[in-house]
Protein backbone atom coordinates (compact mmCIF):
# COMPACT_ATOMS: atom_id res chain seq x y z
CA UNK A 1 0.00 0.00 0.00
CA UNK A 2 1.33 3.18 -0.70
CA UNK A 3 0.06 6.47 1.15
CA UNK A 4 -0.01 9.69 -0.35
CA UNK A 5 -0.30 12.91 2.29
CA UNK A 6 -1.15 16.21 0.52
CA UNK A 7 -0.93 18.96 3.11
CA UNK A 8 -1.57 23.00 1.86
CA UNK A 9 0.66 25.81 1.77
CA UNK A 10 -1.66 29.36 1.74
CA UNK A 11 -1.13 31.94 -0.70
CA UNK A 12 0.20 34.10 2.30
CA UNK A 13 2.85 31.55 2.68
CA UNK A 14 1.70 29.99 6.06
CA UNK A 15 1.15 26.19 6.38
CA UNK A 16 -2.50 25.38 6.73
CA UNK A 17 -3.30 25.26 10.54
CA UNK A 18 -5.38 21.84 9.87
CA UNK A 19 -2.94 20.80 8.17
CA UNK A 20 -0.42 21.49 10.70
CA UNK A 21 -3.07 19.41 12.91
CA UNK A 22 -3.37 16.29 11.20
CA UNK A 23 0.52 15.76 10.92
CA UNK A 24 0.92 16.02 14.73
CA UNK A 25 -2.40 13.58 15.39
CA UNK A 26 0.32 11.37 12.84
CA UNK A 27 3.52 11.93 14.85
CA UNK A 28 1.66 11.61 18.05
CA UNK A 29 0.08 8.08 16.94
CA UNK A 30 3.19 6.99 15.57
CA UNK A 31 1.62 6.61 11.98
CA UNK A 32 3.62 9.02 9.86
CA UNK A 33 5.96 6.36 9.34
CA UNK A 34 3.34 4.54 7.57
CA UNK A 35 3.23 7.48 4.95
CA UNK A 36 4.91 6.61 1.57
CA UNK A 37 5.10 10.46 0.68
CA UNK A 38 4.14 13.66 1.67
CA UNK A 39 3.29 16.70 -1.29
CA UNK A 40 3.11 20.22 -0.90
CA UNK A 41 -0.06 21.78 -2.79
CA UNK A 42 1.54 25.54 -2.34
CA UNK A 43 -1.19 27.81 -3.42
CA UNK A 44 1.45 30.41 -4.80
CA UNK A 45 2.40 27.67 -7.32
CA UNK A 46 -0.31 26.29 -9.09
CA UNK A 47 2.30 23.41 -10.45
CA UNK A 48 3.40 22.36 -7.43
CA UNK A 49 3.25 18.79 -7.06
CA UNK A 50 0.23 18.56 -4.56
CA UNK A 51 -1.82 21.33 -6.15
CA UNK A 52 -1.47 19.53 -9.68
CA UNK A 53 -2.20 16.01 -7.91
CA UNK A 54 -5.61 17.98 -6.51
CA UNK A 55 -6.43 19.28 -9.43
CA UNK A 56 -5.98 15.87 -11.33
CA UNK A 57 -8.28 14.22 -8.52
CA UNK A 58 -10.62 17.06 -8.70
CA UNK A 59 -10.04 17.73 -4.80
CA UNK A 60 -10.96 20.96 -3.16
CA UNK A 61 -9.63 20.25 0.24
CA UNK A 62 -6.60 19.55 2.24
CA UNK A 63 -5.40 18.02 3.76
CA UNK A 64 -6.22 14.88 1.80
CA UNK A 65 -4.84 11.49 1.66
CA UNK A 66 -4.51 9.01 -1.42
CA UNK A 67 -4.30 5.41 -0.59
CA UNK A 68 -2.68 2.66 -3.59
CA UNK A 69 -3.85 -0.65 -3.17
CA UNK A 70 -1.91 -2.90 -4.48
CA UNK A 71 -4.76 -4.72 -6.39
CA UNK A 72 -4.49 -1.31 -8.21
CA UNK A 73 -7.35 0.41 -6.31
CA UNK A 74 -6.98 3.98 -5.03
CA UNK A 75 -9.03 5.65 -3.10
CA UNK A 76 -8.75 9.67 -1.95
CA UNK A 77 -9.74 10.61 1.54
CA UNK A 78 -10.30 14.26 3.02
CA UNK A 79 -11.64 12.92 6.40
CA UNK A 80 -8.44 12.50 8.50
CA UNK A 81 -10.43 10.27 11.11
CA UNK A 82 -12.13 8.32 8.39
CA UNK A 83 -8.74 7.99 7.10
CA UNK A 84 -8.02 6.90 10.45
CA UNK A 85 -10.21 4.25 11.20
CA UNK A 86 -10.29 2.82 7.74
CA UNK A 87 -6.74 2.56 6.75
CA UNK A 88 -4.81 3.20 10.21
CA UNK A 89 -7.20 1.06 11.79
CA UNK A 90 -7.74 3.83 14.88
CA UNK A 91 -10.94 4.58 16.11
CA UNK A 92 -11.21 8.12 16.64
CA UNK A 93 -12.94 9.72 19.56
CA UNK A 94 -16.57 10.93 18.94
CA UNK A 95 -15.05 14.54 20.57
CA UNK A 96 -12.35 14.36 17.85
CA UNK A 97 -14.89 13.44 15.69
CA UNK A 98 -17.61 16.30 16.26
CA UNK A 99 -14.24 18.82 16.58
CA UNK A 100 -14.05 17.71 12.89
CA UNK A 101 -17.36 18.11 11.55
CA UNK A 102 -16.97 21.90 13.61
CA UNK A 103 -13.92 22.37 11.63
CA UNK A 104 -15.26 21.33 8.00
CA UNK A 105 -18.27 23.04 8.71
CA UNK A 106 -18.03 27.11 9.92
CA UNK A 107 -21.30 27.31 9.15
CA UNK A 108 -22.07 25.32 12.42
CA UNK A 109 -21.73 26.36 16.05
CA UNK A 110 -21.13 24.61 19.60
CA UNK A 111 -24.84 24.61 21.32
């Protein structure tokens, strides 16, 4: 299996902060090890290798991951926890969870 981890770069040259987040939860799990590559999608250069790799994948989030079976299947995932607990095999918390779905979703507020 090979793991592709596409983390974002903004225009104003700062590393996206959930970005920044999913690569600790990573180190702190001891799965980065398990990640074949990681690709900068740099906003400021629309041919950098992670930006043309979302592009190709029609992607409009990061970070994202890109899993290579080797029966030849690939599938994308822009759900770190569902990344988690499908390819890691780590059930996330249902705080970590719901911190998530805050996260993806600005539109929506704690009650």
């Amino acid at each position: 299996m090979h793991i592709t981890f596409v983390k974002k770069i903004l225009a104003n040259g700062e590393p996206c902060q959930k970005c920044a987040d999913v690569e600790k939860q990573l180190v702190k799990s001891g799965n980065m090890g398990r990640i074949s590559e990681t690709l900068i999608a740099d906003e400021r250069d629309p041919d950098s290798a992670g930006m043309v790799l979302a592009k190709e994948l029609e992607v409009q989030r990061a970070p994202f991951f890109v899993v290579d079976h080797e029966n030849g299947e690939e599938k994308v995932y822009t759900v770190y926890f569902k990344f988690a607990k499908e390819v890691l095999g780590k059930e996330s918390s249902s705080v970590d969870k719901g911190k998530e779905t805050l996260n993806d979703n600005p539109d929506l507020d704690f009650i």
